[in-house]
Protein backbone atom coordinates (compact mmCIF):
# COMPACT_ATOMS: atom_id res chain seq x y z
CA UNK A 1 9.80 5.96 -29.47
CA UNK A 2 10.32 9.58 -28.28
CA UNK A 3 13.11 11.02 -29.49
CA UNK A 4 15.23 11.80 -26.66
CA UNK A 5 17.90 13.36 -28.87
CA UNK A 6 16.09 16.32 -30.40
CA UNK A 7 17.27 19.84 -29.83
CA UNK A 8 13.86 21.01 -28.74
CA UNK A 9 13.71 18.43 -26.24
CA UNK A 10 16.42 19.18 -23.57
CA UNK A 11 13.90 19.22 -21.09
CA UNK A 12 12.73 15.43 -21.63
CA UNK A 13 16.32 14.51 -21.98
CA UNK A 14 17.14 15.36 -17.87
CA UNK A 15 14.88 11.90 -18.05
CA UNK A 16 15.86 9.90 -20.82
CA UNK A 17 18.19 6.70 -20.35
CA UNK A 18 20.00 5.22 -22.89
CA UNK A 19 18.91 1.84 -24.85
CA UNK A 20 22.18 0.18 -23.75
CA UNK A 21 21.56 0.28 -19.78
CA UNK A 22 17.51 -1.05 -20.03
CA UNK A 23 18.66 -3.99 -22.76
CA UNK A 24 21.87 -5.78 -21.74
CA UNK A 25 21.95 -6.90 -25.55
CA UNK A 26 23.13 -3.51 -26.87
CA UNK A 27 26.84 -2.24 -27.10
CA UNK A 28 27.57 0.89 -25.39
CA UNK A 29 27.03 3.72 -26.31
CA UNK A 30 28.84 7.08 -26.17
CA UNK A 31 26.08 9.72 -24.74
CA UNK A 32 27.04 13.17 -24.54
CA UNK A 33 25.83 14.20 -20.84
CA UNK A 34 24.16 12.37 -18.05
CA UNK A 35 20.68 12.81 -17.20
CA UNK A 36 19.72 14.70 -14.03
CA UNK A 37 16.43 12.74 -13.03
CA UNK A 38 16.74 9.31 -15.25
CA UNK A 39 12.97 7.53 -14.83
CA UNK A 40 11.80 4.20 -14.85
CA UNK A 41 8.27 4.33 -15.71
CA UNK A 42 5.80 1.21 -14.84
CA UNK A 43 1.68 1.67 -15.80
CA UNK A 44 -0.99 -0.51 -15.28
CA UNK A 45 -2.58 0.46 -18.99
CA UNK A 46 -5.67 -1.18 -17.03
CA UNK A 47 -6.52 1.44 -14.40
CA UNK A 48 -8.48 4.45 -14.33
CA UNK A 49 -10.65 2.99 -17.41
CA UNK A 50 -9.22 4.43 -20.75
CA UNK A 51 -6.62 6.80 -18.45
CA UNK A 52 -3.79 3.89 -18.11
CA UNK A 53 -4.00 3.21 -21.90
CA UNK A 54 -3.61 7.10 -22.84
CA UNK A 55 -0.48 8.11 -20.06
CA UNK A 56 1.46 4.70 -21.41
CA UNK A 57 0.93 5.95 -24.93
CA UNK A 58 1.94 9.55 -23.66
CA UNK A 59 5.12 8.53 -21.72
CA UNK A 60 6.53 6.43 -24.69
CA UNK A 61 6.02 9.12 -27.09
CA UNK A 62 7.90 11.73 -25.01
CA UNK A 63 10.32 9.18 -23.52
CA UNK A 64 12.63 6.29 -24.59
CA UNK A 65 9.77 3.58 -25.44
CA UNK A 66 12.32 0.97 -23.40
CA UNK A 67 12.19 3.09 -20.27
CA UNK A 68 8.37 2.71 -19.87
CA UNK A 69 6.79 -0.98 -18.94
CA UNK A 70 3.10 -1.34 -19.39
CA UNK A 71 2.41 -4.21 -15.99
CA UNK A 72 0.08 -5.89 -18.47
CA UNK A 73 2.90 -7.67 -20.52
CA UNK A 74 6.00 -7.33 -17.92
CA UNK A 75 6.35 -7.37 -14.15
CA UNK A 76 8.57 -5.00 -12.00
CA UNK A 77 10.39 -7.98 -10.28
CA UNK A 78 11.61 -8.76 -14.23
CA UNK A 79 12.05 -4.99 -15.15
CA UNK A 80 14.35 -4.08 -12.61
CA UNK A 81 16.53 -7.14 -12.21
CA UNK A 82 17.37 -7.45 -15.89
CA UNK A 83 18.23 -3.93 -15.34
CA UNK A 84 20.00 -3.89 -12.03
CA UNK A 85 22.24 -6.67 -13.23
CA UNK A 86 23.30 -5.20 -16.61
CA UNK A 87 24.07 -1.63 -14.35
CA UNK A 88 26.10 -3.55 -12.04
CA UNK A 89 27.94 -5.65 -15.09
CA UNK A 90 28.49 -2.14 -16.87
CA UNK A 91 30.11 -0.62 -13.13
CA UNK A 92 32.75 -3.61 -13.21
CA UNK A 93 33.77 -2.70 -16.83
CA UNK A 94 34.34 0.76 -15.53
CA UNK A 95 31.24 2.63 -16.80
CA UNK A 96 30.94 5.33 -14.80
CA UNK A 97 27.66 6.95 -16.84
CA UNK A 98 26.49 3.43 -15.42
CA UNK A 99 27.51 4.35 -12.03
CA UNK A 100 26.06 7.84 -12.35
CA UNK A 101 22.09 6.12 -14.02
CA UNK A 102 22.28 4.18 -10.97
CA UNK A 103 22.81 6.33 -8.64
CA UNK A 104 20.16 8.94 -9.82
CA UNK A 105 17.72 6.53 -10.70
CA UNK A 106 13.67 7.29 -9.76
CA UNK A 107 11.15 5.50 -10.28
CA UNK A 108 7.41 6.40 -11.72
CA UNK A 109 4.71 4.35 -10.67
CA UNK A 110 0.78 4.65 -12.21
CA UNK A 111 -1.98 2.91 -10.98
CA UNK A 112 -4.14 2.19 -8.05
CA UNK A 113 -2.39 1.61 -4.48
CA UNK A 114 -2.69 -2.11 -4.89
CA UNK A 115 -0.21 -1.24 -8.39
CA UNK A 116 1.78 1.00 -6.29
CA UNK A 117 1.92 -1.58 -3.34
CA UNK A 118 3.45 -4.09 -5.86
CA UNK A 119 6.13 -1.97 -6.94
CA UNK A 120 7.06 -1.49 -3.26
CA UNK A 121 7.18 -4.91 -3.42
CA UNK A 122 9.90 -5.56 -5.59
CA UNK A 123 12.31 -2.74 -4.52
CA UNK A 124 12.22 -3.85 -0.88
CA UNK A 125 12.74 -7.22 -2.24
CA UNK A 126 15.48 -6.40 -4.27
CA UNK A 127 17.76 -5.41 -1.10
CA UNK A 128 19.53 -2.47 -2.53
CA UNK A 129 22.56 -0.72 -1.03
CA UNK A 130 20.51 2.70 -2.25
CA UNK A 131 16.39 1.69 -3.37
CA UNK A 132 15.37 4.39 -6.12
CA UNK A 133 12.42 6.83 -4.84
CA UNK A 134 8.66 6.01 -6.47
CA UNK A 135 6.89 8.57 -7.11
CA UNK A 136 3.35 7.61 -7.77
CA UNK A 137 0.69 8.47 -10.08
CA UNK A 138 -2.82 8.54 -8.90
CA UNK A 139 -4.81 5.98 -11.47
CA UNK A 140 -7.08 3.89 -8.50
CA UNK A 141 -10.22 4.80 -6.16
CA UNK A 142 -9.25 5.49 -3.37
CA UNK A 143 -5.42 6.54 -3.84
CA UNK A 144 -4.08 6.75 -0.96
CA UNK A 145 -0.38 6.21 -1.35
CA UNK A 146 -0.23 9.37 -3.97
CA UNK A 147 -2.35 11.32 -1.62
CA UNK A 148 0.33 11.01 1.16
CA UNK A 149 3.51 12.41 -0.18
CA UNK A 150 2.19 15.15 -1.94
CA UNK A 151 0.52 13.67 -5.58
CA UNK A 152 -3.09 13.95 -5.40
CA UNK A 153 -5.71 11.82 -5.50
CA UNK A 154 -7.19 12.88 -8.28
CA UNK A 155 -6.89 10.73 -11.65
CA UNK A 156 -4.15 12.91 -13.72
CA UNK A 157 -4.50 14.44 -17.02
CA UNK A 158 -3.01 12.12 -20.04
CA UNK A 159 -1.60 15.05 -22.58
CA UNK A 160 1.50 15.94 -23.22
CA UNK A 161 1.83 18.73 -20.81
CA UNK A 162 0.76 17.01 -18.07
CA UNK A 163 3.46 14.22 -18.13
CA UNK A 164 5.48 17.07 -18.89
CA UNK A 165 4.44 18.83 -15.30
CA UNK A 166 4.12 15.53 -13.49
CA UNK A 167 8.21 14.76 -14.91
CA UNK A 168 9.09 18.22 -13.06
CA UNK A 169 7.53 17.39 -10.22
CA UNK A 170 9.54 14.14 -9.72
CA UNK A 171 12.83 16.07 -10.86
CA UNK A 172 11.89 18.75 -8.19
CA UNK A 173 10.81 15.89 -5.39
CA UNK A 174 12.39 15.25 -2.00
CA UNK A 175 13.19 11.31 -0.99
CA UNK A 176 11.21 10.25 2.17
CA UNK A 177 11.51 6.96 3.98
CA UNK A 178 8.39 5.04 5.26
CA UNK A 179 8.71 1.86 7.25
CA UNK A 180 7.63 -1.37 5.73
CA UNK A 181 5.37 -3.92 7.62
CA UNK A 182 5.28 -7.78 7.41
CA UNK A 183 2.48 -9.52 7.77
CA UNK A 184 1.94 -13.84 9.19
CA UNK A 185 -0.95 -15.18 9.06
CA UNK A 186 -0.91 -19.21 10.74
CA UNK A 187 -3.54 -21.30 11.03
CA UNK A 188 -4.02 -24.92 11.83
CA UNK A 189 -4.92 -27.44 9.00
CA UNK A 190 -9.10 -27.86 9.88
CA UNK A 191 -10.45 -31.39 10.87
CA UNK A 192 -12.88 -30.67 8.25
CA UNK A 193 -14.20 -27.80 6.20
CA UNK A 194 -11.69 -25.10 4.80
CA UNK A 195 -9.96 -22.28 6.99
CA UNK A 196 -7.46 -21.20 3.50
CA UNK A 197 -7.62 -17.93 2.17
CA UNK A 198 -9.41 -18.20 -0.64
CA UNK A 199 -7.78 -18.97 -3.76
CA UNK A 200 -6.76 -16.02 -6.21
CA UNK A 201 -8.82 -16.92 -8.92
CA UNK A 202 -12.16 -16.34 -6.87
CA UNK A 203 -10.84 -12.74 -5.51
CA UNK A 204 -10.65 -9.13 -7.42
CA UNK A 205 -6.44 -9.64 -6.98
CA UNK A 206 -6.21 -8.98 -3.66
CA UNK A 207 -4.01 -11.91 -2.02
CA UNK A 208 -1.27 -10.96 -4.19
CA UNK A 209 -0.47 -9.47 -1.18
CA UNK A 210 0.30 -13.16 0.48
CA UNK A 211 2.49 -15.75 -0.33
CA UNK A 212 1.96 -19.43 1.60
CA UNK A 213 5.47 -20.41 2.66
CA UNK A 214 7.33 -23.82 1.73
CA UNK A 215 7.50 -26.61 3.82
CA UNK A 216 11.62 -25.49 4.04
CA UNK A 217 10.91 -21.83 4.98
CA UNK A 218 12.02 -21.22 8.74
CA UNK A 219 8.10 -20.06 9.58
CA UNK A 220 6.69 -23.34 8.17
CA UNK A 221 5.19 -24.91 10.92
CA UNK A 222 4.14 -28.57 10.93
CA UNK A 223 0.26 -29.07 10.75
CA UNK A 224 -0.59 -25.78 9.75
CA UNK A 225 -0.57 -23.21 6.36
CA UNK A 226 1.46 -20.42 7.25
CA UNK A 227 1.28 -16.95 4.50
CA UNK A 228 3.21 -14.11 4.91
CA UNK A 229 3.20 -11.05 2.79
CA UNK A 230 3.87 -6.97 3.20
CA UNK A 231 2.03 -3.81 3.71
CA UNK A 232 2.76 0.03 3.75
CA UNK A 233 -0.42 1.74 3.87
CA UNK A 234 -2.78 -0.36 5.94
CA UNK A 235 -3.85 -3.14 7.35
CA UNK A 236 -8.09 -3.38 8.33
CA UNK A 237 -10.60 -5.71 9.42
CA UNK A 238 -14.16 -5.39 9.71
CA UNK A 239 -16.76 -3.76 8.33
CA UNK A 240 -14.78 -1.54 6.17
CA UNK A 241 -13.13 -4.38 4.73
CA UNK A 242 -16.41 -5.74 3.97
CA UNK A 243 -17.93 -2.89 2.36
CA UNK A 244 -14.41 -2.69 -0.07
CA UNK A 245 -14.80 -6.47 -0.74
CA UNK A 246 -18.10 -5.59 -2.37
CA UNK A 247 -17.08 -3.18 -4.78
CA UNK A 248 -14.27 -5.34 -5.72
CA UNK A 249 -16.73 -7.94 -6.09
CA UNK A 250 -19.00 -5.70 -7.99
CA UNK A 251 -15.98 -4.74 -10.45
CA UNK A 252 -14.55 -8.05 -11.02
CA UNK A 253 -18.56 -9.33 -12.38
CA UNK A 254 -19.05 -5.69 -14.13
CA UNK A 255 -15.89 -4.30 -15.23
CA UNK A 256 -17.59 -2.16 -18.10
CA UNK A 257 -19.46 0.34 -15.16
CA UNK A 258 -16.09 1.11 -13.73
CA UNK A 259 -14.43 3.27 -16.24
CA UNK A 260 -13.84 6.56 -14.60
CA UNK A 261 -12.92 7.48 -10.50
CA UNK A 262 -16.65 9.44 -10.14
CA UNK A 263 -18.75 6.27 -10.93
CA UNK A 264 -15.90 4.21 -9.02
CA UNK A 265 -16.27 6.53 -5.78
CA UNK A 266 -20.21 6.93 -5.81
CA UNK A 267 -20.56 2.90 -6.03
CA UNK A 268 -18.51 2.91 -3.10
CA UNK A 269 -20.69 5.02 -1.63
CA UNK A 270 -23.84 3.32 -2.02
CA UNK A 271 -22.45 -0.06 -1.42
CA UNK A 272 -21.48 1.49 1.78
CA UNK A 273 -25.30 1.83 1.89
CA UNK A 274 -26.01 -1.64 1.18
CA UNK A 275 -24.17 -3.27 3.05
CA UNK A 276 -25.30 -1.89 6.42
CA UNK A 277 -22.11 0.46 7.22
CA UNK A 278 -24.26 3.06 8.07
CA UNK A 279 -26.80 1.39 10.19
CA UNK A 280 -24.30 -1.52 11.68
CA UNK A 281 -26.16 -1.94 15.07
CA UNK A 282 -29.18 -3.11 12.90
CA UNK A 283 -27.69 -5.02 9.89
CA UNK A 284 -24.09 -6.00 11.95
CA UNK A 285 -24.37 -9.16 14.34
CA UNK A 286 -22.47 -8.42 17.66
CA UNK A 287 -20.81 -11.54 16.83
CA UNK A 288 -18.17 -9.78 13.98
CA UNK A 289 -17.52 -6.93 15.98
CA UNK A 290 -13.85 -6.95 16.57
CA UNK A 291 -14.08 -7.69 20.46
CA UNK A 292 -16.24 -10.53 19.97
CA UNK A 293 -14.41 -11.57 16.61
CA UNK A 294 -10.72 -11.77 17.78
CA UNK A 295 -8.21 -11.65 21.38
CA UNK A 296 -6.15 -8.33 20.36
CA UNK A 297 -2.32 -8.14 21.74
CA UNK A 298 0.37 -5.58 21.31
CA UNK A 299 3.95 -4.95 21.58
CA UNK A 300 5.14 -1.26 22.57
CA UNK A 301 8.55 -2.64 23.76
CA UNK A 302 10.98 -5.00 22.47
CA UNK A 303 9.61 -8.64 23.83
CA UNK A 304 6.70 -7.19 26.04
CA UNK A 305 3.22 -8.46 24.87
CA UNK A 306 0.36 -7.05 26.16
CA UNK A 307 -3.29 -7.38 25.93
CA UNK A 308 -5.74 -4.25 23.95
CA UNK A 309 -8.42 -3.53 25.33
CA UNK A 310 -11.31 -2.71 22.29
CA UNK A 311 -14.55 -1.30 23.12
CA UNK A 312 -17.07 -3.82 22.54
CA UNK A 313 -18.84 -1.23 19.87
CA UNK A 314 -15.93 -1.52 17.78
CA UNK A 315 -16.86 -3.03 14.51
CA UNK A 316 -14.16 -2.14 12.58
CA UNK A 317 -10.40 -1.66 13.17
CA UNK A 318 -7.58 -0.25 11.51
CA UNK A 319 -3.74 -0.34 11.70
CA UNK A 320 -2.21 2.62 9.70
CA UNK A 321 1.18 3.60 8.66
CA UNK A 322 0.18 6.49 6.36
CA UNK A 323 -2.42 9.47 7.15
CA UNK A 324 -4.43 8.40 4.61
CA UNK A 325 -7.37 5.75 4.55
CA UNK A 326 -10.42 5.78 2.25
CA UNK A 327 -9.42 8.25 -0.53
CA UNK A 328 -7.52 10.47 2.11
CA UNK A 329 -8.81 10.65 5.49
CA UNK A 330 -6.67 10.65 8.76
CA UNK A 331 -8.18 8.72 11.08
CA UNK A 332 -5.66 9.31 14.04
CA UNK A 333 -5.38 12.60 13.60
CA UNK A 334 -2.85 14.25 15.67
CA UNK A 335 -3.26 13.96 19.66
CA UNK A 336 -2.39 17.48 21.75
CA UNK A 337 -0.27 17.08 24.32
CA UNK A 338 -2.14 16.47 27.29
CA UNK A 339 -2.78 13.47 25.16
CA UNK A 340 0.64 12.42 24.46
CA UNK A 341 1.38 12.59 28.45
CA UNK A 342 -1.89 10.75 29.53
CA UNK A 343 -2.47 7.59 26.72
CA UNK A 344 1.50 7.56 25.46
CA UNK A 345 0.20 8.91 21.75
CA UNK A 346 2.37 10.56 19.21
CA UNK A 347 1.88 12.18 16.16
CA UNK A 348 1.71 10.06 13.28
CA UNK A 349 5.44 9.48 11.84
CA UNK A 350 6.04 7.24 9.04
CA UNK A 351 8.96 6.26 9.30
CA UNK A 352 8.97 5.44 13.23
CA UNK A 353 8.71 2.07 13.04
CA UNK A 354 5.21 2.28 15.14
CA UNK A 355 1.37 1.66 13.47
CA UNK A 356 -1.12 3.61 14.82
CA UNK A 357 -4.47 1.46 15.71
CA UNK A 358 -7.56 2.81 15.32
CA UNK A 359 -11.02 1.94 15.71
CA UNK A 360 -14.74 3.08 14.36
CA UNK A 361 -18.49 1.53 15.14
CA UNK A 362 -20.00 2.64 11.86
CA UNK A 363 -19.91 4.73 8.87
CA UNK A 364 -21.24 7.71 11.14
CA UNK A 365 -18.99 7.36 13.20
CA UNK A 366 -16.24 7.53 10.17
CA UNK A 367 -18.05 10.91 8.65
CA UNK A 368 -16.51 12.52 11.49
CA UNK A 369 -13.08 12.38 10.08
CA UNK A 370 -14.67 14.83 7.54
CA UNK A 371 -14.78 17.76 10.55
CA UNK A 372 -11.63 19.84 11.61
CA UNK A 373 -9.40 17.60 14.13
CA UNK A 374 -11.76 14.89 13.66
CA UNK A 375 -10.36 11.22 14.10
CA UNK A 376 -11.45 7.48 14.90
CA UNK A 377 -11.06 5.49 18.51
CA UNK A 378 -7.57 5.80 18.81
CA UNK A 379 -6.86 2.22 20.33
CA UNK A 380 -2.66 2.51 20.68
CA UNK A 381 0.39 2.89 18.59
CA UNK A 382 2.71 -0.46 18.84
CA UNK A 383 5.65 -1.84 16.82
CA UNK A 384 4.13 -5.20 16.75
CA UNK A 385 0.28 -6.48 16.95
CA UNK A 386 -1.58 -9.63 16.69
CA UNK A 387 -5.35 -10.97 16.19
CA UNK A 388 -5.95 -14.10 17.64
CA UNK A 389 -9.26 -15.71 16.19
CA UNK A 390 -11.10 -18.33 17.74
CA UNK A 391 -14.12 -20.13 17.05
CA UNK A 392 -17.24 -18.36 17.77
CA UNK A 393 -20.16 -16.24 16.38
CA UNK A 394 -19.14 -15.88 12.77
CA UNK A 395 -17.60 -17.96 10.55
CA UNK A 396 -15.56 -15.22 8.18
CA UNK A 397 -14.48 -11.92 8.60
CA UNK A 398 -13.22 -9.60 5.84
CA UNK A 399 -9.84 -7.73 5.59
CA UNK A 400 -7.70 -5.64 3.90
CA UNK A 401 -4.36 -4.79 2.61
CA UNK A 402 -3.20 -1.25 1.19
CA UNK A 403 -7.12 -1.61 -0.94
CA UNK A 404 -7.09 -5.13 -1.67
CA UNK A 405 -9.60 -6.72 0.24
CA UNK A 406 -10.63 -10.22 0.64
CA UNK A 407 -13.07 -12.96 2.78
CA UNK A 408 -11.69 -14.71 5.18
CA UNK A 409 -12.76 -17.82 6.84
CA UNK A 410 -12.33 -18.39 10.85
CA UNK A 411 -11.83 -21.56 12.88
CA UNK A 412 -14.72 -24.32 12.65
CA UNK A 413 -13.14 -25.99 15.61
CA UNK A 414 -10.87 -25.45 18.38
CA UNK A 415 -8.15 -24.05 16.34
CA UNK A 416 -7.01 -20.51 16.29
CA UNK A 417 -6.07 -18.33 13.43
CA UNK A 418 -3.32 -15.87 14.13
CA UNK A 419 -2.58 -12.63 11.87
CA UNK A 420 0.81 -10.68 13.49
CA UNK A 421 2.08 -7.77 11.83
CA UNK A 422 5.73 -6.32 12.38
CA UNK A 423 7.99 -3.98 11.45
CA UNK A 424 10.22 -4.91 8.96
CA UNK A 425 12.53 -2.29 7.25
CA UNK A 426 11.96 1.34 5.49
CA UNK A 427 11.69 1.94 1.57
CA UNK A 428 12.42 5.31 -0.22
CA UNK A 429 9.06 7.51 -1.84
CA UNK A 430 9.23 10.64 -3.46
CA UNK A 431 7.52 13.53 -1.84
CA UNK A 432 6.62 17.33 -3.21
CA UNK A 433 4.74 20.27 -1.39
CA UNK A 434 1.29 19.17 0.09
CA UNK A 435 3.02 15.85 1.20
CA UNK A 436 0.63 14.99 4.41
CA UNK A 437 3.35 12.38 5.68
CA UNK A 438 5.80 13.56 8.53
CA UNK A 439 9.09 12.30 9.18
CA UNK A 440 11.10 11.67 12.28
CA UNK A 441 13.85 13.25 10.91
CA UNK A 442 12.03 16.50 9.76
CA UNK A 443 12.83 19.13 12.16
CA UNK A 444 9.40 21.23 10.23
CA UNK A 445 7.38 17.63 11.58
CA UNK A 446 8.58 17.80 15.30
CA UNK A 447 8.30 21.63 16.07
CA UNK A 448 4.10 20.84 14.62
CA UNK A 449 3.13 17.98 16.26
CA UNK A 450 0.98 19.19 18.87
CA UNK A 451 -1.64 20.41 17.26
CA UNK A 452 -5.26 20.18 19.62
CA UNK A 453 -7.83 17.70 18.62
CA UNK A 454 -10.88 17.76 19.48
CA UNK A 455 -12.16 14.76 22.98
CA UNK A 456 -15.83 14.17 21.27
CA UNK A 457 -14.86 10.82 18.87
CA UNK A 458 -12.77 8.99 21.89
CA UNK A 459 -14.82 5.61 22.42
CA UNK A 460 -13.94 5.58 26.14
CA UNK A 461 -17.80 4.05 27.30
CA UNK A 462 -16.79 0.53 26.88
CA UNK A 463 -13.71 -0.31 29.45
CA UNK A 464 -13.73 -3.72 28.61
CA UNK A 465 13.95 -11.41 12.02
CA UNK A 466 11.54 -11.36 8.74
CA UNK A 467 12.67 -13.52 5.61
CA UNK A 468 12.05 -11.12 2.61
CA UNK A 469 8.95 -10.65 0.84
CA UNK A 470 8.21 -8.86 -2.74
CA UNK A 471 8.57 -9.74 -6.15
CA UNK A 472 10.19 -13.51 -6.35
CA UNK A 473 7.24 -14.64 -3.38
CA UNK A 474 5.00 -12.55 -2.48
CA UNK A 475 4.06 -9.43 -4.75
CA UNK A 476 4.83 -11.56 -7.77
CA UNK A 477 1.59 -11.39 -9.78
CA UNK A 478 0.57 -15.13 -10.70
CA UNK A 479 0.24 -15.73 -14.53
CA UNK A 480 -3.60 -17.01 -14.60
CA UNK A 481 -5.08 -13.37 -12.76
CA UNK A 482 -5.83 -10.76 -15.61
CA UNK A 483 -4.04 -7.74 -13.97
CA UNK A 484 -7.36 -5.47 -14.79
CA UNK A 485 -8.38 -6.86 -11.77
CA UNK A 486 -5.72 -4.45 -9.49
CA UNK A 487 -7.08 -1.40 -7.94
């Protein structure tokens, strides 16, 4: 345990909470001054190879050892409702240094965005008057949450100092809300054959992200297995998702070659390779190109569905809440203004309760997200969309939540699968200079926005009230999936 009561330590004690609020077991104690920037700190000791082991090691040497949960041996959902319960209990009895934790209270989260997705989880879940900011600590591949608001994407030093620097940082750190999405997915119980997400056991983690619903929950429909889960990075389908399912694939049979981000991003790379992404009109059938794949609808106003038009080269499509997809990249970029008057596009705001959709034919045509003002198909922005699949050319598809990817099968009869995503509330982050993610309510955000792009990536040749989700249902992580398996 770090000793938080050392005179040399002042600094580490603006972040140290007492034993007495974290285990409701202990008497009170008297403490001589609040802390400034109390943490909770939650690692997945299983990311970034030998990294996660280190920083938990780190953080409970220069912290109170009960203020830092490794997500190996406890979950969030458990963490923070023990703890929220014995903060309330203490505010009855007229604690005030209670009232004062609580109120201050941030959150650290390390690991890959599928880690920091399942923290996200669990706050929205937990319906707080006030949700504490996450800050997030870049452990994963791709790492796009931390990359957003300001964290890096690089995989952070372990030492001493660093925690120290990273601490600062999240003392120093501005709260920013981002909306939160929910996700349906309904499909009719097949005649014969299987159309069920496949079970958790056979995936690298990734349906954590979806929860099938009771027969007593109000979107249980008769005949057919409804899910329903939560993103707030993306949502993708397509070729993308297909390349990511194979590296998860890859990871889950080889875990021992996927110890550090370089070899993790460089198999990426050549899987891309492998899999056809970069010659799709040879090694892609027409048949799981999105057009072909799925009837697209949208909703830019309250009750108005529409139809969305996607180019028929389309074979990949992505709906983003963050400017950041595959380690960092914007694919919407931000439309000028001649732009915003002719297609209805806005800058990217994430808290606006609208996703932007975008589309790409290949990895070439991805690459150019690489050059100044460069940016995907930009397809609409809408506060609610749906894919409607149908039986037809291909019998599976791929897709992806916030980097958890997974296979899934399509109708072998008449039925239709239906995926819907909507918006569903906001949830507090912590942001520091070099955030990327603009805010409505950011003057700075508004008076930038029109920034030119450039016309040469538009595709324009082819014409043609939520029940909660998060830790009880949906991001609860189910006992029989080693957690190594989380990006």
């Amino acid at each position: 345990m770090g000793d938080c009561n050392s005179e040399t330590n002042h600094f580490l004690m603006e972040f140290c909470i007492p034993n007495y609020i974290l285990r409701p077991d202990l008497k009170v104690e008297n403490v001589p001054s609040i802390p400034s920037c109390p943490v909770i700190v939650f690692i997945n000791s299983k990311s970034g190879g030998q990294l996660g082991g280190d920083l938990l090691a780190t953080y409970r040497d220069l912290l109170n050892e009960n203020q830092v949960f490794d997500l190996g041996e406890e979950t969030p959902d458990q963490v923070l409702r023990r703890i929220y319960v014995n903060l309330e209990k203490l505010k009855l009895s007229g604690d005030d240094f209670a009232a004062e934790i609580q109120k201050r209270l941030r959150l650290i989260v390390a690991g890959g965005d599928g880690t920091a997705s399942w923290l996200l989880g669990v706050v929205c879940d937990l319906k707080l008057a006030h949700s504490p900011p996450i800050a997030t600590v870049p452990l994963g591949t791709g790492n796009n949450l931390p990359f957003s608001f300001g964290w890096g994407k690089k995989n952070p030093g372990t030492d001493h100092q660093s925690v120290k620097s990273f601490l600062e940082q999240v003392k120093k750190a501005k709260e920013m809300k981002i909306d939160s999405w929910h996700i349906l997915m309904r499909m009719k119980a097949p005649k014969e054959g299987s159309c069920d997400p496949i079970a958790p056991l056979e995936l690298p983690h990734s349906l954590h992200a979806f929860h099938r619903v009771s027969q007593t929950d109000s979107l249980n429909m008769e005949g057919c297995h409804t899910f329903r889960g939560g993103f707030w990075n993306y949502f993708s389908m397509g070729m993308d998702a297909q390349v990511s399912y194979a590296f998860h694939s890859e990871r889950k049979l080889h875990p021992e070659k996927f110890k550090n981000q370089f070899v993790n991003q460089s198999t990426y790379a050549k899987l891309g390779c492998t899999q056809g992404w970069f010659c799709a009109s040879l090694f892609h059938p027409s048949s799981r190109n999105i057009a072909q794949l799925a009837k697209v609808r949208i909703m830019k106003k309250q009750g108005h569905w529409e139809d969305l038009t996607v180019p028929r080269s389309i074979r990949s499509i992505v709906c983003l809440n963050l400017p950041s997809f595959s380690g960092g990249l914007n694919p919407w970029g931000t439309p000028n203004k001649r732009k915003e008057q002719d297609r209805d596009l806005t800058s990217p705001f994430v808290d606006d309760g609208l996703l932007e959709v975008v589309g790409f034919r290949d990895a070439w045509h991805g690459l150019v997200l690489l050059a100044p003002n460069g940016h995907g198909t930009r397809l609409a922005q809408a506060h609610r969309i749906r894919f409607e699949f149908h039986k037809g050319g291909a019998d599976q598809t791929y897709m992806r939540i916030d980097g958890e990817p997974w296979k899934q099968p399509l109708p072998v009869d008449d039925e239709t699968v239906v995926v819907e995503i909507s918006h569903l509330g906001q949830v507090n982050m912590l942001a520091v200079p070099g955030c990327r993610s603009k805010s409505v309510q950011d003057p700075i955000s508004h008076s930038n926005h029109h920034d030119e792009d450039g016309d040469s990536n538009e595709d324009d040749s082819d014409s043609e009230e939520k029940r909660k989700f998060g830790a009880a249902d949906t991001f609860r992580i189910p006992d029989e999936v080693d957690i190594s398996h989380l990006s």
